[in-house]
N, C-alpha and C. Protein backbone atom coordinates (compact mmCIF):
# COMPACT_ATOMS: atom_id res chain seq x y z
N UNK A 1 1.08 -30.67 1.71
CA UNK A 1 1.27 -29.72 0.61
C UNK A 1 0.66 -28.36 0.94
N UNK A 2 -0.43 -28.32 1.44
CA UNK A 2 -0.92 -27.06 1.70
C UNK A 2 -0.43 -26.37 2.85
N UNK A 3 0.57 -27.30 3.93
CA UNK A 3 1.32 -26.39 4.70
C UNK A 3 2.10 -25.59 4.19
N UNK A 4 2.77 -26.19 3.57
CA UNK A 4 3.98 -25.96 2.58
C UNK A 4 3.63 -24.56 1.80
N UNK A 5 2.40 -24.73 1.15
CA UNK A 5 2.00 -23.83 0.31
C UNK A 5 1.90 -22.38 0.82
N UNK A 6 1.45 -22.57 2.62
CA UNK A 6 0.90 -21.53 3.14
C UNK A 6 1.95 -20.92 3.56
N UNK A 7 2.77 -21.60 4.26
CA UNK A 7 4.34 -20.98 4.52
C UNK A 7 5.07 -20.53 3.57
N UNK A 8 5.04 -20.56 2.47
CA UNK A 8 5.54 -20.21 0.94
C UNK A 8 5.52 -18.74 0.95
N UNK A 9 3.76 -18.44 0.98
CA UNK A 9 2.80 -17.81 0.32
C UNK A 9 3.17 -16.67 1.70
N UNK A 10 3.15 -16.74 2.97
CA UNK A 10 3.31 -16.08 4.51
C UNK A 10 4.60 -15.48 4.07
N UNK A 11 5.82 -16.56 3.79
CA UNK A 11 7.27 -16.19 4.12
C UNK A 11 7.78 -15.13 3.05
N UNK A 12 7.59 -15.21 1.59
CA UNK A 12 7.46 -14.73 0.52
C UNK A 12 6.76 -13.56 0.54
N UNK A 13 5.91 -13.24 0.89
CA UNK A 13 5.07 -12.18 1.16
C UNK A 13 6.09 -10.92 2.18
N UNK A 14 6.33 -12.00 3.38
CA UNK A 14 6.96 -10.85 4.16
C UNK A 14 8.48 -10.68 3.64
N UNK A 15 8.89 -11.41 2.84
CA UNK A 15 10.08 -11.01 1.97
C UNK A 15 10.04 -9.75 1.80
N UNK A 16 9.08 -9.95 0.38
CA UNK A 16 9.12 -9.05 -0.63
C UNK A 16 8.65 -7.54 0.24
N UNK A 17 7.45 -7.97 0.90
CA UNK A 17 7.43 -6.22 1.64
C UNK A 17 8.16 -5.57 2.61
N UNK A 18 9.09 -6.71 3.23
CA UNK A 18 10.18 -5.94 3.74
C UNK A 18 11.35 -4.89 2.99
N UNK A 19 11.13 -5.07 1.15
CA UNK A 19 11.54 -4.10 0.93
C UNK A 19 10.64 -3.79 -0.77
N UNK A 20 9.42 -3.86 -0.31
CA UNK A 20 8.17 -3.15 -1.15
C UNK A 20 8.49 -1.95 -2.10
N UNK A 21 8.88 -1.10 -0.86
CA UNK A 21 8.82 0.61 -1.12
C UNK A 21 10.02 0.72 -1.23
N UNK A 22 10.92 -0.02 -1.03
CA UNK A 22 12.49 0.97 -1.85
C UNK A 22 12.74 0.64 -2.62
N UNK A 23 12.04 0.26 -3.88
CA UNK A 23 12.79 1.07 -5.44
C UNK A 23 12.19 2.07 -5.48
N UNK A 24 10.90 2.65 -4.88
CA UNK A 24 10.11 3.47 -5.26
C UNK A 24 11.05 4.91 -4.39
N UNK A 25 11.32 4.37 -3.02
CA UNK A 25 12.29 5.35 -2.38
C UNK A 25 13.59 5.57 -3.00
N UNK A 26 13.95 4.89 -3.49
CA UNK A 26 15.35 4.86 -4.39
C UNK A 26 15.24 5.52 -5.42
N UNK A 27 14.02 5.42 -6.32
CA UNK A 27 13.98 5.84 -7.55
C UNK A 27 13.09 7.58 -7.06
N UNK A 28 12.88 7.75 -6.38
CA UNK A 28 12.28 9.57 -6.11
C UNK A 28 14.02 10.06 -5.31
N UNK A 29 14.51 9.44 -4.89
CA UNK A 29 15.85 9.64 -4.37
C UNK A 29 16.98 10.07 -5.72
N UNK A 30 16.67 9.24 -6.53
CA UNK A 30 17.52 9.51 -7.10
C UNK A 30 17.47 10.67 -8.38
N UNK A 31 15.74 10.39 -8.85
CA UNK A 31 15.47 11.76 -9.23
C UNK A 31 15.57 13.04 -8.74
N UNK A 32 15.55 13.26 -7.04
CA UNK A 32 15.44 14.18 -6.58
C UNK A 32 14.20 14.86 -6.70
N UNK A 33 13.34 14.35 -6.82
CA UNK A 33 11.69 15.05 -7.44
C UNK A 33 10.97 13.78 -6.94
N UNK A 34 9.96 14.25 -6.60
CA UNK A 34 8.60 13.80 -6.14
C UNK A 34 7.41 13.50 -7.14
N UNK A 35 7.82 13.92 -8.76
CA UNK A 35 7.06 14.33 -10.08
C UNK A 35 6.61 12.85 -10.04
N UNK A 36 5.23 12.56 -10.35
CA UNK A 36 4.62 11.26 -10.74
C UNK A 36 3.63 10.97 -9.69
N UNK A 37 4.21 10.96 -7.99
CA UNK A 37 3.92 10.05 -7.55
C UNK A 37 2.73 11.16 -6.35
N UNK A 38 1.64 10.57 -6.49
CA UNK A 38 0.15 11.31 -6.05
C UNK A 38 0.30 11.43 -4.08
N UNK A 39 0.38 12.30 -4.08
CA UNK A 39 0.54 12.37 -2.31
C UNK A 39 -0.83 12.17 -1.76
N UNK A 40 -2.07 12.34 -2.35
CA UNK A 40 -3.41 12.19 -2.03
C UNK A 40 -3.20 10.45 -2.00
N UNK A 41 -2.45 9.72 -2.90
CA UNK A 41 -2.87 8.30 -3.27
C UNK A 41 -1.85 7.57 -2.02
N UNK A 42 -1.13 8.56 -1.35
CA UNK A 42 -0.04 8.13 -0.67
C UNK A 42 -1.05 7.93 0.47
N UNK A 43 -1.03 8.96 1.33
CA UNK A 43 -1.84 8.98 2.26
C UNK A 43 -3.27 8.24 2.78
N UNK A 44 -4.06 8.51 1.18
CA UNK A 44 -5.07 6.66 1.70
C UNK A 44 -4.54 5.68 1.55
N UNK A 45 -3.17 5.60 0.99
CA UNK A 45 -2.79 4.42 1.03
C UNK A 45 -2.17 3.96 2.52
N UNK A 46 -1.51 4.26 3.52
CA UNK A 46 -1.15 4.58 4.91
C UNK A 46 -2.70 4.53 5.47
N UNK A 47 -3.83 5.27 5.34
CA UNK A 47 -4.64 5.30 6.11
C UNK A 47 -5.10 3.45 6.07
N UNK A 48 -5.55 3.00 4.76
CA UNK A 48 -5.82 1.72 4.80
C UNK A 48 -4.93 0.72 5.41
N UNK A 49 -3.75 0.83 4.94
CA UNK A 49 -2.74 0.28 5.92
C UNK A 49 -3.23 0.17 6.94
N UNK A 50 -3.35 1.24 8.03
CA UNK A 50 -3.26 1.49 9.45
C UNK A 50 -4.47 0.50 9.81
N UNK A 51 -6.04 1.04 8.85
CA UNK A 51 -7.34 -0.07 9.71
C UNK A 51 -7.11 -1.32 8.99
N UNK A 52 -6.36 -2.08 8.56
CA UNK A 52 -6.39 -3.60 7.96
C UNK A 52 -5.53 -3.70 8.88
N UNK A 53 -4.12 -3.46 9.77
CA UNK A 53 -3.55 -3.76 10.48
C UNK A 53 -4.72 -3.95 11.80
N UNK A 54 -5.18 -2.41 12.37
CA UNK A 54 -5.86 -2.48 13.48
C UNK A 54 -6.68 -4.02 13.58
N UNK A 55 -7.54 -3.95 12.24
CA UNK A 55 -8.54 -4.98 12.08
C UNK A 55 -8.28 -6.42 12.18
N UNK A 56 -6.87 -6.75 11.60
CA UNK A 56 -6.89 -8.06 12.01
C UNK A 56 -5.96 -8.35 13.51
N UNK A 57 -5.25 -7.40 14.20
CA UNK A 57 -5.04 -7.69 15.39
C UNK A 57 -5.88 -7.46 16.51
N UNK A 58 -7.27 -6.79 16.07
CA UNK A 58 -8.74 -6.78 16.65
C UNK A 58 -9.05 -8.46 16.90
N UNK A 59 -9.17 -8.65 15.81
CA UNK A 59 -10.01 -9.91 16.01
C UNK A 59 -8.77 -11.05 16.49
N UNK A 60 -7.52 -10.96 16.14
CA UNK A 60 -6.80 -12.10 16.94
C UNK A 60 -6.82 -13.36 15.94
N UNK A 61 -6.36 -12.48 14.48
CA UNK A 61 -5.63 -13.21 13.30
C UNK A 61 -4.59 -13.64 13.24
N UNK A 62 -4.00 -14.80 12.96
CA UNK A 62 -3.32 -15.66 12.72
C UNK A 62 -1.81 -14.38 12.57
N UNK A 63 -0.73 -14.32 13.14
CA UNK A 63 0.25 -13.10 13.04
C UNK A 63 1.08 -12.84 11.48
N UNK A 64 0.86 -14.29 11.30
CA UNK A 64 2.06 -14.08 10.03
C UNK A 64 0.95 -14.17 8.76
N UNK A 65 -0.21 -14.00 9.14
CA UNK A 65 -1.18 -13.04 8.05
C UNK A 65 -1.34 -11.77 7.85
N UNK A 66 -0.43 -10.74 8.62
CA UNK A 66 -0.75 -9.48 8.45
C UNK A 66 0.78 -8.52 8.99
N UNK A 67 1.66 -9.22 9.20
CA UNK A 67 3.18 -9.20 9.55
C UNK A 67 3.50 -8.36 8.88
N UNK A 68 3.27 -8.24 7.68
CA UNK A 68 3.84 -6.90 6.84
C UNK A 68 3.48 -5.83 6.95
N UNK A 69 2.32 -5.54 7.55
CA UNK A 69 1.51 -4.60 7.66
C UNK A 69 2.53 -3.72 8.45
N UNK A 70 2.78 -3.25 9.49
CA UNK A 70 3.68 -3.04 9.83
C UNK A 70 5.08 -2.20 9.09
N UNK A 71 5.66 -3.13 8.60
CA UNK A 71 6.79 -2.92 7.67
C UNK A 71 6.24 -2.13 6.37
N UNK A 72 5.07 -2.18 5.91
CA UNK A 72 5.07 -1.29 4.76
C UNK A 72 3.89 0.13 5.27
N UNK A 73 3.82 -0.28 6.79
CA UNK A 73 3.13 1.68 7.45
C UNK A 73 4.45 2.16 7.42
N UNK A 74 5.75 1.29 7.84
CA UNK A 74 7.14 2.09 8.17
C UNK A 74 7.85 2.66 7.22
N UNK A 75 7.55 2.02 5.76
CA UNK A 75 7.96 2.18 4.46
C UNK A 75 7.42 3.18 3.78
N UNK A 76 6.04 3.08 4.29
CA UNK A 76 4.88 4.55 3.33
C UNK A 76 5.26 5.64 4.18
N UNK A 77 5.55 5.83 5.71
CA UNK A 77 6.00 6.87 6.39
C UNK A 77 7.27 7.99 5.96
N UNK A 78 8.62 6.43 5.42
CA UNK A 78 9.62 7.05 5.25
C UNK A 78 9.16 7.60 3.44
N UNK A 79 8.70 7.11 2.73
CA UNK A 79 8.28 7.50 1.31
C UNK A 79 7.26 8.89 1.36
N UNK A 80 6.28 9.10 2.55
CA UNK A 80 5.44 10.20 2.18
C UNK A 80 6.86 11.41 3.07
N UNK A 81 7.49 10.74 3.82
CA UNK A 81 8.33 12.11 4.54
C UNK A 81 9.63 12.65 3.12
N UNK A 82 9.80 12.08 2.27
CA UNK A 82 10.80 11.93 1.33
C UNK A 82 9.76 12.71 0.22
N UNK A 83 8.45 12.50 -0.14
CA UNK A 83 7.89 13.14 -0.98
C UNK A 83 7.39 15.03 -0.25
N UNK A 84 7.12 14.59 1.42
CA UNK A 84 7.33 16.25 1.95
C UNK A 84 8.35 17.09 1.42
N UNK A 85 9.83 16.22 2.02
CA UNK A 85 10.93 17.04 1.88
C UNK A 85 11.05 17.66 0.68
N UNK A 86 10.56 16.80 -0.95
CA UNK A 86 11.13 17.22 -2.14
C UNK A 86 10.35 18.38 -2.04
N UNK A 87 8.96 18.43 -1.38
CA UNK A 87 7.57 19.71 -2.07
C UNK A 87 8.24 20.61 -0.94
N UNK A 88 8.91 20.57 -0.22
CA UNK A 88 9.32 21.99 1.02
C UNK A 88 8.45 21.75 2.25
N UNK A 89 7.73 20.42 2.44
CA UNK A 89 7.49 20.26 3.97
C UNK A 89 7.43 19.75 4.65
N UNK A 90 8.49 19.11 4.59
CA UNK A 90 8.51 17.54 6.00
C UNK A 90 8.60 18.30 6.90
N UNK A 91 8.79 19.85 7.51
CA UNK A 91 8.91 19.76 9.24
C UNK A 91 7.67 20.17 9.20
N UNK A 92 6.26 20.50 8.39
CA UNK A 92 4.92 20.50 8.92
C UNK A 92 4.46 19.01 9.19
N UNK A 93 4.63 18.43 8.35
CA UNK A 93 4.46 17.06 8.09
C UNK A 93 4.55 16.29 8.98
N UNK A 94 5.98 15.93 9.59
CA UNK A 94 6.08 14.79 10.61
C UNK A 94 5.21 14.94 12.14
N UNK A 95 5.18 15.83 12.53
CA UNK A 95 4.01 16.21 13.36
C UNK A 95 2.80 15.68 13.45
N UNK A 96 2.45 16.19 12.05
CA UNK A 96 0.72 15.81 11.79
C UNK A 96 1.00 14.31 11.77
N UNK A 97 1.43 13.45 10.91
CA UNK A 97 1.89 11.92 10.97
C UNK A 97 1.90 11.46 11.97
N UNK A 98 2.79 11.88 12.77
CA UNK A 98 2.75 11.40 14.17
C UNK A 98 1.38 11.25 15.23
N UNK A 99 0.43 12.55 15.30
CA UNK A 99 -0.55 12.72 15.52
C UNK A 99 -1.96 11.74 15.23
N UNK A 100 -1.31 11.65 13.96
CA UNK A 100 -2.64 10.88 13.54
C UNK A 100 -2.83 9.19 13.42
N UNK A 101 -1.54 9.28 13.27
CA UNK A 101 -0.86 7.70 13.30
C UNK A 101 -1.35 7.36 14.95
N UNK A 102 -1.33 8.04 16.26
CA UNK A 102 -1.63 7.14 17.01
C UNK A 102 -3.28 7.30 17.53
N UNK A 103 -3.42 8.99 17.50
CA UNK A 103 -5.01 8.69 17.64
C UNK A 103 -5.84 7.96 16.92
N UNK A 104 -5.60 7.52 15.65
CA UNK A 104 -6.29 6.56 14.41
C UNK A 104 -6.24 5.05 15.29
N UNK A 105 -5.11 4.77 15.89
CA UNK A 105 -4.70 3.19 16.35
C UNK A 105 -5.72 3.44 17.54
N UNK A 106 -5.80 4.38 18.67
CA UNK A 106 -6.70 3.73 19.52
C UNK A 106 -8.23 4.66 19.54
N UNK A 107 -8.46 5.36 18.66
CA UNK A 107 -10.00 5.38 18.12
C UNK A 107 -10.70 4.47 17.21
N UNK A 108 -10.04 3.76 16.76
CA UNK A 108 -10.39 2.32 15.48
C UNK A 108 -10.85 1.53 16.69
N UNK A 109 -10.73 1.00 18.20
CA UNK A 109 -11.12 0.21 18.74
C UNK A 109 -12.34 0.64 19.83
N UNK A 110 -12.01 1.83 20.31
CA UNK A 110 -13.44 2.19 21.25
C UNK A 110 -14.55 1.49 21.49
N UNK A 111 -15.00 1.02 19.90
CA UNK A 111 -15.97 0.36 19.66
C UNK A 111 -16.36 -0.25 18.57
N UNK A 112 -16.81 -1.93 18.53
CA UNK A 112 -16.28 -2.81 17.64
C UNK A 112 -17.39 -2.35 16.47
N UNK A 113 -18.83 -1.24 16.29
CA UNK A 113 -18.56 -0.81 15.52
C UNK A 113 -17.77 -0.02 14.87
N UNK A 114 -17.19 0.55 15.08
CA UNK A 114 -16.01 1.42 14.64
C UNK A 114 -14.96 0.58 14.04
N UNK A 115 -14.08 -0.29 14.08
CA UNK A 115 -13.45 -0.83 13.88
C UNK A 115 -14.18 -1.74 12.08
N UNK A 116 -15.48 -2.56 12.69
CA UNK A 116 -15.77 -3.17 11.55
C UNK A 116 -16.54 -1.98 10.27
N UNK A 117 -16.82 -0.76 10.86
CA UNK A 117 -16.99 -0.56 9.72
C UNK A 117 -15.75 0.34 9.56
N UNK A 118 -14.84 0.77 9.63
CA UNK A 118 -13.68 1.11 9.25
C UNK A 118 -13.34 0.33 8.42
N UNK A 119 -13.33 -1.14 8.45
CA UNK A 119 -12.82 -2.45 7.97
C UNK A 119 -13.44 -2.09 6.16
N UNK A 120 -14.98 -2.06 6.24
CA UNK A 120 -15.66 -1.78 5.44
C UNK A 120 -15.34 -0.79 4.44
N UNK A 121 -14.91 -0.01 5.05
CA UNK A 121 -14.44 1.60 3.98
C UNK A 121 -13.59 1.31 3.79
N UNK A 122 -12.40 0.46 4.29
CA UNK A 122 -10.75 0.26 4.31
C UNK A 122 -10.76 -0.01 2.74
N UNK A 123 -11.52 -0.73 2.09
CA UNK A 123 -11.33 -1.46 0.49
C UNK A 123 -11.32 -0.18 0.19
N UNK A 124 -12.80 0.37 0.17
CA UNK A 124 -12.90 2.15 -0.88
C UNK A 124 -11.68 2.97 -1.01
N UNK A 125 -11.47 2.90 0.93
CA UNK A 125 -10.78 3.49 0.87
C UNK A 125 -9.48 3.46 0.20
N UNK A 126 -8.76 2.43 -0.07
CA UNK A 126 -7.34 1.53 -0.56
C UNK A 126 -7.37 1.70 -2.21
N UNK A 127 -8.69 1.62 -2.56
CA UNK A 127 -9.17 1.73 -4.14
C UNK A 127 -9.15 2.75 -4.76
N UNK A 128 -9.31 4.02 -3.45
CA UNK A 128 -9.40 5.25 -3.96
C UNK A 128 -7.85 5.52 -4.36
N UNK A 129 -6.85 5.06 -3.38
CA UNK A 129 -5.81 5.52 -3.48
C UNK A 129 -4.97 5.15 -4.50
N UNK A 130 -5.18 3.75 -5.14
CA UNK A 130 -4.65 3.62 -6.36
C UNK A 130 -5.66 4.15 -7.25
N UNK A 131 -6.62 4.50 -7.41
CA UNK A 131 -7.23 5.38 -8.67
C UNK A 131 -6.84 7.07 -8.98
N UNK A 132 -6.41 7.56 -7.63
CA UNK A 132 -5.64 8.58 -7.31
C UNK A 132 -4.63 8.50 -8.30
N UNK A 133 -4.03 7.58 -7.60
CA UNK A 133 -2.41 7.28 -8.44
C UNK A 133 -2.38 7.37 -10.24
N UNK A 134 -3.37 6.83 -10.71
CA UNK A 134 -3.84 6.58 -12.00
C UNK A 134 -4.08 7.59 -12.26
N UNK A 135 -5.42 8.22 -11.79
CA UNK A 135 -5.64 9.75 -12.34
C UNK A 135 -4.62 10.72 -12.61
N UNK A 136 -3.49 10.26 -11.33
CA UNK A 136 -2.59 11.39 -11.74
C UNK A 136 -1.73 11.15 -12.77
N UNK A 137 -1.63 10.29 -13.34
CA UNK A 137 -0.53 9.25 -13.71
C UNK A 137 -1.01 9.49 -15.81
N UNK A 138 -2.45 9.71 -15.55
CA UNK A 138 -3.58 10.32 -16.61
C UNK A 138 -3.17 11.08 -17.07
N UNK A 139 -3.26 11.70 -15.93
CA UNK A 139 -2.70 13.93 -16.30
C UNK A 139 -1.73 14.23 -16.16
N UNK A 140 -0.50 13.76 -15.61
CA UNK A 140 0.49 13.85 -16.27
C UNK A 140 1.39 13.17 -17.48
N UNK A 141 0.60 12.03 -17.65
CA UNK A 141 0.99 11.35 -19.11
C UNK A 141 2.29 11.14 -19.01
N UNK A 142 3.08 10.75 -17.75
CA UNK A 142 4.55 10.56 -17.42
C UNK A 142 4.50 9.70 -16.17
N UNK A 143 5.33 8.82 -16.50
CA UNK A 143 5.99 8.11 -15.13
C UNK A 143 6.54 8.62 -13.85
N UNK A 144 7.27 9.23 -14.41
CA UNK A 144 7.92 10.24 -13.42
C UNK A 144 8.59 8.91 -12.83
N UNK A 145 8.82 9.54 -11.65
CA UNK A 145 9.51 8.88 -10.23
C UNK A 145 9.32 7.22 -9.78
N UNK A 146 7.62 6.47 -10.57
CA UNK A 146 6.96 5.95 -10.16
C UNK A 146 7.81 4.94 -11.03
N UNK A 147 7.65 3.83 -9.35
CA UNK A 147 7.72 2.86 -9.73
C UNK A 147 7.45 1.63 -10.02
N UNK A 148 7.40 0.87 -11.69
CA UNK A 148 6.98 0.21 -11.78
C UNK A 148 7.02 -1.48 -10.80
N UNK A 149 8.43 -1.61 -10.60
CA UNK A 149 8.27 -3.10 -9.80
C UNK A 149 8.00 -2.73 -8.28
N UNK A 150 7.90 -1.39 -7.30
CA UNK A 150 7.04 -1.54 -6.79
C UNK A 150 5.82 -2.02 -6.90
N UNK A 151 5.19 -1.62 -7.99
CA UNK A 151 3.46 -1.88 -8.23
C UNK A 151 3.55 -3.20 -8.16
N UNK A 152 4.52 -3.69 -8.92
CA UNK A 152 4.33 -5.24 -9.57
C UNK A 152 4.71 -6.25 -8.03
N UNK A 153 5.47 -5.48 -7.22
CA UNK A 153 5.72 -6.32 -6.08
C UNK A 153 4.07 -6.61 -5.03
N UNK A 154 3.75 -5.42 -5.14
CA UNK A 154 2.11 -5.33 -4.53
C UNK A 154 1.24 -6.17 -4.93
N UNK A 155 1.19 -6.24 -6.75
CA UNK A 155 0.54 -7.25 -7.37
C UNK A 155 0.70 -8.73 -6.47
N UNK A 156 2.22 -9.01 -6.93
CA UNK A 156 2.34 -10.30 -6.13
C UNK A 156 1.34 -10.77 -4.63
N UNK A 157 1.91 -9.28 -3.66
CA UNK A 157 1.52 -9.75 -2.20
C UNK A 157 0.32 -9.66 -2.17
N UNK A 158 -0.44 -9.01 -2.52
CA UNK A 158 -2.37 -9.28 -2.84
C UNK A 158 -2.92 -10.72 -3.53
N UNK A 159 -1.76 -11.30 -4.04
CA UNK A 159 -1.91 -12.84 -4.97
C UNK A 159 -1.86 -13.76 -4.01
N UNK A 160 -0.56 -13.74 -2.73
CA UNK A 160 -0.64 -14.80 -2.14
C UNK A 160 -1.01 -14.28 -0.98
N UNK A 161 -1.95 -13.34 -0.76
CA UNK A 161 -2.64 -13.17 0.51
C UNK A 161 -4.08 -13.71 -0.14
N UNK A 162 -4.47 -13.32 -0.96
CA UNK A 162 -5.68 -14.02 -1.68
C UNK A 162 -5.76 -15.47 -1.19
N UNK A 163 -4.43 -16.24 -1.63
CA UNK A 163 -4.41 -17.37 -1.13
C UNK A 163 -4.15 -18.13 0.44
N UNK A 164 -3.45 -17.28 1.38
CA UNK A 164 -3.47 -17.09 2.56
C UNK A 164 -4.49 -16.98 3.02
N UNK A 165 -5.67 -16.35 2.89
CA UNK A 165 -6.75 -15.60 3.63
C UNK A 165 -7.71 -16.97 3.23
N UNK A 166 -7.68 -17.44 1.97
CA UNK A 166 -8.69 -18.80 1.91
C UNK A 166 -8.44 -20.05 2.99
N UNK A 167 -6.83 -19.89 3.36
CA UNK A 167 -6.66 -20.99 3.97
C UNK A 167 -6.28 -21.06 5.10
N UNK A 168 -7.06 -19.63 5.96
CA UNK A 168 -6.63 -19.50 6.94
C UNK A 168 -8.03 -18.87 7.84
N UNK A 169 -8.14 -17.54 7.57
CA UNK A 169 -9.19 -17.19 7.98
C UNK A 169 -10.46 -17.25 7.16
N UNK A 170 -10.21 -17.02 5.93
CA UNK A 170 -11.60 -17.08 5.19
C UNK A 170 -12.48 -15.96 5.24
N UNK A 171 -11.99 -14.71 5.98
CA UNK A 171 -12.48 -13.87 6.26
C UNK A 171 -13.17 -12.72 4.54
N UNK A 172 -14.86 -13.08 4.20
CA UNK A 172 -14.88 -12.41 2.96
C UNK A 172 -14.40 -10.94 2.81
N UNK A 173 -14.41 -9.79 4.29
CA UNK A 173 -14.08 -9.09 3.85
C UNK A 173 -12.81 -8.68 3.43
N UNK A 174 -11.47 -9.22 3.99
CA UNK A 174 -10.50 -9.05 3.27
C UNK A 174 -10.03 -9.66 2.12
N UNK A 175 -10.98 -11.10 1.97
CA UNK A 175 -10.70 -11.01 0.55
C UNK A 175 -11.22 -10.34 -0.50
N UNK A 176 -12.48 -10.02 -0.32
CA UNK A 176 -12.56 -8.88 -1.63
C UNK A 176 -11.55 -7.70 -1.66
N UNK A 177 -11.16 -7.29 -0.40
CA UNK A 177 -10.36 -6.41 -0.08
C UNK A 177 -8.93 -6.79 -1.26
N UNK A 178 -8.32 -7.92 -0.99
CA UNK A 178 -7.22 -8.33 -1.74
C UNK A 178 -7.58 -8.48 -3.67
N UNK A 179 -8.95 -9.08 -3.50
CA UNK A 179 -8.90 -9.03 -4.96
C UNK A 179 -8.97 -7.65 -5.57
N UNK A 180 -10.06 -6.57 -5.17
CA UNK A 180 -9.72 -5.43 -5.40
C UNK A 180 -8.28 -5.07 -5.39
N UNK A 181 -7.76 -5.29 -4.86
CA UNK A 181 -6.14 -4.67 -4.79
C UNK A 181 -5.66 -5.19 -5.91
N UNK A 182 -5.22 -5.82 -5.91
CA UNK A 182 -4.63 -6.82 -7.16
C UNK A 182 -4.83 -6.39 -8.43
N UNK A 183 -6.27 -6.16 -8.56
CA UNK A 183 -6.79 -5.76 -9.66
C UNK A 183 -6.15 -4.20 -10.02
N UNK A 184 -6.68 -3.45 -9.21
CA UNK A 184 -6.07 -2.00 -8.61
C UNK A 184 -4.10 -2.50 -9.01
N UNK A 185 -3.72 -2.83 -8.09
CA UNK A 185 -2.20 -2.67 -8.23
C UNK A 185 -1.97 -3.37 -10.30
N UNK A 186 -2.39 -4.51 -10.50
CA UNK A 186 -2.29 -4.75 -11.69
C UNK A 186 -2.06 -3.26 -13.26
N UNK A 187 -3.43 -2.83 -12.72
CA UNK A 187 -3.37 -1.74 -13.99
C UNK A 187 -2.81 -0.56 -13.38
N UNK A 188 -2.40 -0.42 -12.54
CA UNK A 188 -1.22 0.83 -12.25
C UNK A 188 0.18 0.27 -12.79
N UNK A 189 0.76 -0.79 -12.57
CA UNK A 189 1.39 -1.31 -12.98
C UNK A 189 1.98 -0.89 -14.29
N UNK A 190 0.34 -1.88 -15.31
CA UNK A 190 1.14 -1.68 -16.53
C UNK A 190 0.55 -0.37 -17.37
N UNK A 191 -0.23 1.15 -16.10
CA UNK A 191 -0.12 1.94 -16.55
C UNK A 191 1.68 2.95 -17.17
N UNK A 192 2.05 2.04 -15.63
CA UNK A 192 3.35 2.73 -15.19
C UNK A 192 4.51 2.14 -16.28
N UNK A 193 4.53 1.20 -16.73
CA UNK A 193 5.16 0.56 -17.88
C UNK A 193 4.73 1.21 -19.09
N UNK A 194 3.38 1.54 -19.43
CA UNK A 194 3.08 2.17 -20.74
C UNK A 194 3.50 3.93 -20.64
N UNK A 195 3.49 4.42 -19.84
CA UNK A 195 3.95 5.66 -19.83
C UNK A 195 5.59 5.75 -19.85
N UNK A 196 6.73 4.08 -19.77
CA UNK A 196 7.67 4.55 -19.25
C UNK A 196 8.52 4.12 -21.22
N UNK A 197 7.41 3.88 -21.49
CA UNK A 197 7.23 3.16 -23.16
C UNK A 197 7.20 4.51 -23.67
N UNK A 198 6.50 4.97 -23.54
CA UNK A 198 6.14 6.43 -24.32
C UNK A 198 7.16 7.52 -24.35
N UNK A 199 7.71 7.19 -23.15
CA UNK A 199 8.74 8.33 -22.61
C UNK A 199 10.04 8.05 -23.53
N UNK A 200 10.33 6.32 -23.59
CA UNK A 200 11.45 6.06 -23.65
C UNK A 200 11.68 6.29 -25.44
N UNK A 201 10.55 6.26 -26.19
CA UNK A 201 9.88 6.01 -27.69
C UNK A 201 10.39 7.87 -28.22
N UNK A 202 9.89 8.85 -26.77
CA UNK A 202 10.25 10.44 -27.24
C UNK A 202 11.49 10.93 -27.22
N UNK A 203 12.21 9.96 -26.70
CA UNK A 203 13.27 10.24 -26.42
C UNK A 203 14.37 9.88 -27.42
C-alpha cells in the first residue's frame, strides 16, 4: 500500500505541474495585462525553484522527488517573460534570465556550505514570494490576471510532497519547506477567490 501510495503521490504531482502555470499563462494571455500578478513574487519564486532543484540533485535524491522542479523553472520562465512583454521588457529581460539562471546553478555548488545554506534561505526565501503576492493582491484589492486554480494546484503538490518526503527521504529541511508552502499557497488561494467574489458582487 505504501508503494502504491508513493507512486500516486510522485506520478500525480508530476501531472499536475507539468501544466501548473498555464491557466495562470492563459489567463494573463488572455487579459493581455500583467495587472494582479507581483513580478517581485515571481522572481523569488524561480530563485527558490532553482536552489531546491540544485539541492536535492546535490545530495543524490531519489529523481521522481523533485522531477517537477524542472518543468515549473520552464513554466515560471515562460510566465515571468509574458509578464516582461505586457510591462515593455522582455528584450532586457531574457538576457539577465539567462545569465543568472546558469551562474546561480554552478555557484550553489562550489561549496557544500553554500549549497546547504542556500537550502536554508530557500523556505524564506519561497515565503517571501508568496507574501509578495498577497501584499500585492492587498493593495490592489483585485484579482486581476491571478490565478486561482493555479494556487490551488500548488496547494495540492506541497500536500503530496509532504507525503513523499516522509517516505522517502525524511529530509526535515524540505519538509518544513513544504509545509510552509502549503500553508503560503493555501491563503493566496482563497485570497484570490475572495477578491474574485468581490469583483464579481461590483459588477
Amino acid at each position: 500500500m505504501e508503494t502504491g501510495l508513493l507512486w500516486f503521490c510522485n506520478w500525480s504531482t508530476l501531472g499536475v505541474c507539468a501544466a501548473l502555470k498555464l491557466p495562470q499563462i492563459s489567463a494573463l494571455l488572455k487579459a493581455r495585462s500583467a495587472r494582479g500578478i507581483s513580478l517581485p513574487s515571481l522572481l523569488l519564486e524561480l530563485a527558490g525553484f532553482l536552489v531546491f532543484l540544485r539541492y536535492q540533485h546535490y545530495y543524490g535524491y531519489p529523481l521522481l522527488t523533485y522531477l517537477e522542479y524542472p518543468i515549473l523553472i520552464a513554466q515560471d520562465i515562460a510566465l515571468l517573460l509574458c509578464v516582461f512583454h505586457f510591462n515593455g521588457n522582455v528584450k532586457q529581460a531574457a538576457p539577465y534570465i539567462a545569465v543568472r539562471f546558469v551562474s546561480s546553478w554552478y555557484v550553489l555548488t562550489l561549496q557544500k556550505w553554500i549549497i546547504d545554506t542556500a537550502m536554508n534561505l530557500c523556505t524564506l526565501i519561497s515565503a517571501a514570494s508568496k507574501f509578495a503576492q498577497l501584499q500585492y493582491l492587498w493593495k490592489m484589492k483585485d484579482s486581476g490576471a491571478v490565478s486561482a486554480l493555479t494556487w490551488s494546484l500548488s496547494s495540492y503538490t506541497c500536500a503530496t510532497r509532504i507525503v513523499t518526503t516522509l517516505m522517502t527521504t525524511s529530509d526535515l529541511t524540505i519538509l518544513l519547506r513544504f509545509v510552509i508552502m502549503l500553508a503560503f499557497n493555501v491563503w493566496v488561494t482563497a485570497t484570490v477567490l475572495h477578491y474574485q467574489k468581490t469583483t464579481v458582487k461590483g459588477e
